[in-house]
Protein backbone atom coordinates (compact mmCIF):
# COMPACT_ATOMS: atom_id res chain seq x y z
CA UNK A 1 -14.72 4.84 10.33
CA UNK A 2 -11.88 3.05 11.32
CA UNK A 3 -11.61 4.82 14.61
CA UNK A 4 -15.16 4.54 15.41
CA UNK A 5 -14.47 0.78 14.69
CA UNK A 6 -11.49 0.56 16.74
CA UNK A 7 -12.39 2.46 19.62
CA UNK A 8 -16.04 0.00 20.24
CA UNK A 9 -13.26 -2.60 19.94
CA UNK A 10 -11.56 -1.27 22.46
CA UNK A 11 -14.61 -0.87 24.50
CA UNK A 12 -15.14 2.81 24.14
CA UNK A 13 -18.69 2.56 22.87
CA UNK A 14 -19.41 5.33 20.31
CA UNK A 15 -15.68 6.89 21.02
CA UNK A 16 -12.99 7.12 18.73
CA UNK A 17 -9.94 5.41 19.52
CA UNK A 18 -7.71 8.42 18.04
CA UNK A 19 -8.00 11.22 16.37
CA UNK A 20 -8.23 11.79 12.72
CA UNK A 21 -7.46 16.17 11.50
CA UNK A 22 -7.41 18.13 8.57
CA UNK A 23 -4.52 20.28 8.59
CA UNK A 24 -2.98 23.12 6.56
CA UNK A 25 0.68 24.47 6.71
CA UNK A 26 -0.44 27.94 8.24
CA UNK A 27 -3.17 26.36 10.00
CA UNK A 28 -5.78 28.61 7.97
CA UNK A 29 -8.71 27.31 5.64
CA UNK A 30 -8.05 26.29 2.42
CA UNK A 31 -9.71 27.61 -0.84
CA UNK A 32 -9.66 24.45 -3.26
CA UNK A 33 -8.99 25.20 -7.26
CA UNK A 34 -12.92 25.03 -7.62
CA UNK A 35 -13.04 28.10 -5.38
CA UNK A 36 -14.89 26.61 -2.47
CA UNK A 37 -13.81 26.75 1.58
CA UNK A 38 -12.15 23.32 3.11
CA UNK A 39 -12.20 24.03 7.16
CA UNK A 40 -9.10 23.25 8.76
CA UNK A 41 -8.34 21.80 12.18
CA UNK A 42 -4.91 23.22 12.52
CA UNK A 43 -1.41 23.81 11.78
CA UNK A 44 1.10 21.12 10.88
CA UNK A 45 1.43 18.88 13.53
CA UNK A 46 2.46 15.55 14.88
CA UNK A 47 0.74 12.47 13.44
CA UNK A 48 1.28 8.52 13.40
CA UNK A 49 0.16 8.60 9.60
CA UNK A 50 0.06 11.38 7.18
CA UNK A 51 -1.92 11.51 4.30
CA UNK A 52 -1.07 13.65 1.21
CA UNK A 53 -3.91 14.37 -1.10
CA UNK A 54 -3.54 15.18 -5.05
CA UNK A 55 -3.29 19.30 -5.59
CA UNK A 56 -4.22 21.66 -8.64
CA UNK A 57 -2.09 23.76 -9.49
CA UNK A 58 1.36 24.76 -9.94
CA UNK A 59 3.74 22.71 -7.81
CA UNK A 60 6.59 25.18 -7.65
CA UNK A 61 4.36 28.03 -6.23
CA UNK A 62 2.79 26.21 -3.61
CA UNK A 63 6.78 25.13 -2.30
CA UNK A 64 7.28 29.26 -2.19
CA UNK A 65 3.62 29.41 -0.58
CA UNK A 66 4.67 27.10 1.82
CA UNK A 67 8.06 26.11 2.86
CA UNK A 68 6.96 24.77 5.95
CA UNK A 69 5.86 21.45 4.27
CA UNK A 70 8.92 20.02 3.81
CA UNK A 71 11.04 20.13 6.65
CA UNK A 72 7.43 19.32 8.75
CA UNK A 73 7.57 15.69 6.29
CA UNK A 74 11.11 14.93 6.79
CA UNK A 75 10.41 15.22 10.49
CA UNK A 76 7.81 12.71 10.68
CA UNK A 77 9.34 10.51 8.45
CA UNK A 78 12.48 10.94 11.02
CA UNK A 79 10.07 10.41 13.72
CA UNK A 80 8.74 6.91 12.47
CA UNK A 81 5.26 8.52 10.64
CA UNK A 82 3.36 6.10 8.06
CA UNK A 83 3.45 8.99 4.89
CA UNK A 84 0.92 8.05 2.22
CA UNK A 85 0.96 10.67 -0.86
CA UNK A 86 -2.09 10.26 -3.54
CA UNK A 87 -1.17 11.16 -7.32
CA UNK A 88 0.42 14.60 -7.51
CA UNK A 89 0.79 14.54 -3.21
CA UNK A 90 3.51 12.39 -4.26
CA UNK A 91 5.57 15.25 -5.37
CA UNK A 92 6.04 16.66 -1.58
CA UNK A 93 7.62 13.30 -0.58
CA UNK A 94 9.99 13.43 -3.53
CA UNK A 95 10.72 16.82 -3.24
CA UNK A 96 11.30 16.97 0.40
CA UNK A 97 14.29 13.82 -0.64
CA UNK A 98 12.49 11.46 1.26
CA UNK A 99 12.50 8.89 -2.00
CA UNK A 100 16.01 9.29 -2.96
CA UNK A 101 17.44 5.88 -4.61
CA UNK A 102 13.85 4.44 -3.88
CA UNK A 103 10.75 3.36 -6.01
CA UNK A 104 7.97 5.22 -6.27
CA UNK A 105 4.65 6.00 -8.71
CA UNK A 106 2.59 8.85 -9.53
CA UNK A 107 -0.18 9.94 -11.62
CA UNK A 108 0.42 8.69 -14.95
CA UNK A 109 -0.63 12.29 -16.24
CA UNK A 110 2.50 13.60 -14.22
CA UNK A 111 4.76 10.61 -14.86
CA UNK A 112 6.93 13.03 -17.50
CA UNK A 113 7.56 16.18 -15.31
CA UNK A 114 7.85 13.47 -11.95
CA UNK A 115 10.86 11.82 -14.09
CA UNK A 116 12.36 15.13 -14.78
CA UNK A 117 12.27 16.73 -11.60
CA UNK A 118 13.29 13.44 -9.74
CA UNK A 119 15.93 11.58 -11.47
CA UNK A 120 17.27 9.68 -8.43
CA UNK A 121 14.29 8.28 -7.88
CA UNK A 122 13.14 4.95 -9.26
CA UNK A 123 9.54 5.66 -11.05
CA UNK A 124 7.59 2.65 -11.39
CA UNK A 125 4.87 3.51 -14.14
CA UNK A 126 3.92 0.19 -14.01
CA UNK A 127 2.74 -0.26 -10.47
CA UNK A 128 -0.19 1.62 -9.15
CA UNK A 129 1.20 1.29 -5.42
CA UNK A 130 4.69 1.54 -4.80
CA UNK A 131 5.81 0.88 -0.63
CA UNK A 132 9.06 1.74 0.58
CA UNK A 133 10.62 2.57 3.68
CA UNK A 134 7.04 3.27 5.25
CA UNK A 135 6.45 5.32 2.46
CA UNK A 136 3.83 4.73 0.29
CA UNK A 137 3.74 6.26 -3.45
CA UNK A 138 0.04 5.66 -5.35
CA UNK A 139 -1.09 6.61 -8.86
CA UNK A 140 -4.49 7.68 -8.00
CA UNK A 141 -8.00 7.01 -5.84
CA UNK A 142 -8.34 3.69 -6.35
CA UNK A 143 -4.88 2.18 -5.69
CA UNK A 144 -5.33 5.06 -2.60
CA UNK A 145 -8.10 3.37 -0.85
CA UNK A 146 -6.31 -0.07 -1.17
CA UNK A 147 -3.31 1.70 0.55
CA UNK A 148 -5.79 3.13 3.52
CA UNK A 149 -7.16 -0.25 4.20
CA UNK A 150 -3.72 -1.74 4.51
CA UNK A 151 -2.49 1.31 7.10
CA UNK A 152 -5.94 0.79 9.32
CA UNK A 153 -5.00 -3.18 9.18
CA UNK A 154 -1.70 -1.93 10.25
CA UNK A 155 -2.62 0.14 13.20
CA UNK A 156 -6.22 -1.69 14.12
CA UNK A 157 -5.61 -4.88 13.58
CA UNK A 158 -7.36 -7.17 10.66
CA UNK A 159 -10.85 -6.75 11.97
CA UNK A 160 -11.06 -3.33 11.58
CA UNK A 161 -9.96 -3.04 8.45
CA UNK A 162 -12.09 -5.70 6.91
CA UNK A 163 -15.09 -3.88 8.34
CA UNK A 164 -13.74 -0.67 6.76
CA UNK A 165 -13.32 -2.75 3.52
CA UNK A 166 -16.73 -4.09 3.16
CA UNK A 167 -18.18 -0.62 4.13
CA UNK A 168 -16.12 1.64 1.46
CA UNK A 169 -15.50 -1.11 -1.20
CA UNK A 170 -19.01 -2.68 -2.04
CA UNK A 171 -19.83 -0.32 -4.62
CA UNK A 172 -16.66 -1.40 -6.52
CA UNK A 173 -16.80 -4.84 -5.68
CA UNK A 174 -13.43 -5.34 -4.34
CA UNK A 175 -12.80 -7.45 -1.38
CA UNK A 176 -10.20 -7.20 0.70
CA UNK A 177 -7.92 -9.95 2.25
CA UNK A 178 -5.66 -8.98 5.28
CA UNK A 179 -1.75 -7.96 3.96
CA UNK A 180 -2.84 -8.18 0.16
CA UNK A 181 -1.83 -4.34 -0.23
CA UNK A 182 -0.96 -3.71 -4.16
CA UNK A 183 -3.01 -6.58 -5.41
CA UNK A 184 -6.07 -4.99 -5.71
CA UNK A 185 -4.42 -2.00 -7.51
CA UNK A 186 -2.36 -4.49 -9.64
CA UNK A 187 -5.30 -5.34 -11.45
CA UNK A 188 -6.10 -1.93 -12.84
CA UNK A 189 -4.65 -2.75 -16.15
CA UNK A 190 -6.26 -3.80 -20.09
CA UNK A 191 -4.70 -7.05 -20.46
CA UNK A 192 -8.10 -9.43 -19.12
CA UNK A 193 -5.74 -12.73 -20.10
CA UNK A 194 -3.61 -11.69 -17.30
CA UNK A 195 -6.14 -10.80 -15.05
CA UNK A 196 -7.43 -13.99 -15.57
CA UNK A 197 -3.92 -15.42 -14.64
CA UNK A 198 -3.67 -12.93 -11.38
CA UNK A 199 -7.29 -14.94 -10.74
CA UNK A 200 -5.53 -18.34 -10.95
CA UNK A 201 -2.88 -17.90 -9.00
CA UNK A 202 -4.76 -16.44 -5.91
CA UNK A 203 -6.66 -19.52 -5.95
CA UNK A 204 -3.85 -21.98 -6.81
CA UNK A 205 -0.66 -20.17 -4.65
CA UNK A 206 -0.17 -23.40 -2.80
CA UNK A 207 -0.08 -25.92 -5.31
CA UNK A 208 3.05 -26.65 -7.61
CA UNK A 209 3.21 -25.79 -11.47
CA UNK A 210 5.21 -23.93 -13.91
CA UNK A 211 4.94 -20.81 -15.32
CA UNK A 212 5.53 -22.66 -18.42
CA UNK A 213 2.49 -24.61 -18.18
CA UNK A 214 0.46 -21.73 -16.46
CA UNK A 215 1.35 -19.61 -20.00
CA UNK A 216 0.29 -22.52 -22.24
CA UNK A 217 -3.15 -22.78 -20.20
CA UNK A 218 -3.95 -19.45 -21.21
CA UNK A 219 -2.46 -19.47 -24.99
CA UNK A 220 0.75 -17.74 -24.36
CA UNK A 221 4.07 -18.96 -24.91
CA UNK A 222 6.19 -18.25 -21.81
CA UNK A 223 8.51 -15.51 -23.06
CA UNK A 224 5.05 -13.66 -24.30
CA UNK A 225 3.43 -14.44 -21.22
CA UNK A 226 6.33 -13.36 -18.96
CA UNK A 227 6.38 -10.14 -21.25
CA UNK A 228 2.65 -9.29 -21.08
CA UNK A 229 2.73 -10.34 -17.11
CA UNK A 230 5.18 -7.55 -15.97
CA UNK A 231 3.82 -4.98 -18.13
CA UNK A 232 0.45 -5.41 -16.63
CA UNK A 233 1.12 -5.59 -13.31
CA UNK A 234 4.67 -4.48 -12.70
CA UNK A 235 5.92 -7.62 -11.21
CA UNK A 236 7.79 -10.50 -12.32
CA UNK A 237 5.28 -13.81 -11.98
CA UNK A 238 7.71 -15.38 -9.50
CA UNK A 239 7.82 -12.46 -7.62
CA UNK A 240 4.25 -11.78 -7.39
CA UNK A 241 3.45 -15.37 -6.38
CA UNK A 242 6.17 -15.13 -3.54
CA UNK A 243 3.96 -11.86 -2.24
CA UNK A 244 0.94 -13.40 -2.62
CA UNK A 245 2.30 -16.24 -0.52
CA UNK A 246 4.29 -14.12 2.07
CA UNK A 247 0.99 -11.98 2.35
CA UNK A 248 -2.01 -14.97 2.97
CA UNK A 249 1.12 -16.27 5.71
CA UNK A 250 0.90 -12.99 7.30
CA UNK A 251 -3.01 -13.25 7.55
CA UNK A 252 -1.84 -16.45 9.25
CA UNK A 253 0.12 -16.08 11.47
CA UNK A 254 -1.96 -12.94 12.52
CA UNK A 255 -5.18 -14.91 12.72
CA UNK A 256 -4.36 -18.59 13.63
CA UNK A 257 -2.36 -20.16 16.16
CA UNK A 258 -0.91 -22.53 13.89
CA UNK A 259 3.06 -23.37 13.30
CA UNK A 260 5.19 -21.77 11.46
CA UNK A 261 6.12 -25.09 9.39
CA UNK A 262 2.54 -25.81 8.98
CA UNK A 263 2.23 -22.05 7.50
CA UNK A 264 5.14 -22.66 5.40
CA UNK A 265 3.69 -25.97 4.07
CA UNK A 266 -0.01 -24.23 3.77
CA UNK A 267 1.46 -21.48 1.38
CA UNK A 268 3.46 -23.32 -1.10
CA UNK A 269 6.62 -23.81 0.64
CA UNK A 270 8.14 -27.61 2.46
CA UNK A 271 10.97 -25.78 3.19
CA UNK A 272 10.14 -24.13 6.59
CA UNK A 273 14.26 -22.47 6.92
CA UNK A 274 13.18 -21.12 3.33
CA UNK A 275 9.90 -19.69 4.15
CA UNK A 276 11.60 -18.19 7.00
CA UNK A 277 14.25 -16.75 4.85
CA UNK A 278 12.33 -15.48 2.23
CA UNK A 279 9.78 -13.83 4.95
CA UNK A 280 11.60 -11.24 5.83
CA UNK A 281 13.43 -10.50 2.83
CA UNK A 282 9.54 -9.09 2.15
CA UNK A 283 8.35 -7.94 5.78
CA UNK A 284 12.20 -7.24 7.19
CA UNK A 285 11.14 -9.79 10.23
CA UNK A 286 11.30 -13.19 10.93
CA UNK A 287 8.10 -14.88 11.27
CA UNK A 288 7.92 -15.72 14.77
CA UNK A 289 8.50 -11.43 15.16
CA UNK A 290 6.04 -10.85 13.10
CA UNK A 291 3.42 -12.52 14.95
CA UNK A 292 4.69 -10.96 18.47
CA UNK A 293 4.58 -7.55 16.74
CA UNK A 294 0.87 -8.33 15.53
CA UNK A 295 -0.40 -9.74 19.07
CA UNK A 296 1.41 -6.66 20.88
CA UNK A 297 -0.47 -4.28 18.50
CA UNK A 298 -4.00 -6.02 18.94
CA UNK A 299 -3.79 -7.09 22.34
């Protein structure tokens, strides 16, 4: 969808803009664990994103079944790759060492033998999206999809992927805003005070309060609130609302033509040097970069 999309963007008509392949390590079809025949288009192969689906079955036979997997993933990571692994596709990345001393989620059904066989890796079994290094970790479908939408923004530019959004999301009702990656997952928790608190703070990022105050709104006291927050979502309040204001500036600068200090002011921040600073200690560029890179990759 999101090639068909790009590619009439592009002017290409009814042309894809690249190409999108099923492969399998021997380049053979695949009989899935229901018994049925998945068609192949190849072997391994070079690819700008790779995308790692959950497996049945046991892990350790399919690494003797196939050794070719690994060295083939450290290789594109090498090369620059996007790697995306869903639930138990997670396992490949670990096991190939690409999330050594990194962060990463899984299944929750597999968080046990995950922890065991990967004890230098940082398991988050709070998040349901975990990004890293171009690496991105999810804990099932869901959080998946959110991760898919972010990689087409990434490659197609915003448009794109709020087309692809509206098309694949309806049914859930889940929107999508440019750069939010992880909030949408975020919210797949049992706590519906916090939700409601998630709710507030997407509409009130910009203005100034205090968590204090913010807890006492909702009937919380702040240590319970701070408690209940992270063990919902994963994050720390302040951190979260520092994404969710480093994310809508990205949408910003992507989509507007307006200054940086008027960015800075329009997200919550009078400190433009700040802003700046605490940009890319989340994106790893400055923001003027950021919007070159973004204008290169659309234009």
């Amino acid at each position: 969808m999101a090639s068909l999309r790009h590619g009439r963007q592009q002017g290409l008509g009814l042309v894809p803009s690249f190409e999108t392949r099923i492969v399998s390590p021997d380049g053979q079809p695949v009989t899935s664990f229901s018994g049925g025949q998945i068609a192949v288009d190849g072997p391994l192969d070079e690819a700008e994103i790779v995308i790692l689906p959950s497996f049945w079955g046991d892990f350790d036979t399919l690494l003797s079944l196939y050794p070719q997997v690994l060295p083939w993933l450290r290789e594109r990571h090498a090369s620059g790759s996007t790697l995306c692994g869903e639930a138990s596709g997670v396992f490949w990345l670990a096991q190939a060492g690409l999330l050594d001393g990194k962060e990463a989620t899984t299944y929750w059904r597999f968080f046990r033998e995950f922890a065991q066989r990967y004890p230098k890796i940082a398991l988050n079994q709070e998040k349901h999206i975990v990004d890293v290094d171009n690496i991105f970790s999810t804990c099932g479908n869901t959080s998946a999809r959110d991760v898919f939408i972010h990689v087409i923004e990434g490659f197609c530019g915003i448009s794109v992927a709020q087309g692809v959004a509206r098309d694949i999301l309806y049914e859930v009702q889940r929107s999508y805003t440019p750069g939010r990656l992880g909030f949408g997952g975020q919210k797949l928790h049992h706590d519906p005070t916090i939700l409601q608190v998630q709710q507030w703070l997407e509409e009130h990022y910009a203005d100034k309060f205090r968590f204090e105050d913010v807890a006492r709104e909702h009937g919380m006291s702040i240590r319970n609130f701070m408690r209940r927050f992270q063990a919902a979502t994963g994050d720390k309040p302040l951190h979260y609302l520092q994404r969710l204001r480093i994310e809508t500036a990205r949408n910003l600068l992507a989509t507007t033509r307006k200054s940086i200090k008027t960015i800075s002011y329009e997200v919550g921040y009078d400190d433009a040097s700040f802003f700046a600073r605490l940009f890319r200690q989340h994106t790893s560029l400055s923001p003027h970069h950021y919007r070159r890179q973004v204008q290169k990759s659309e234009g």
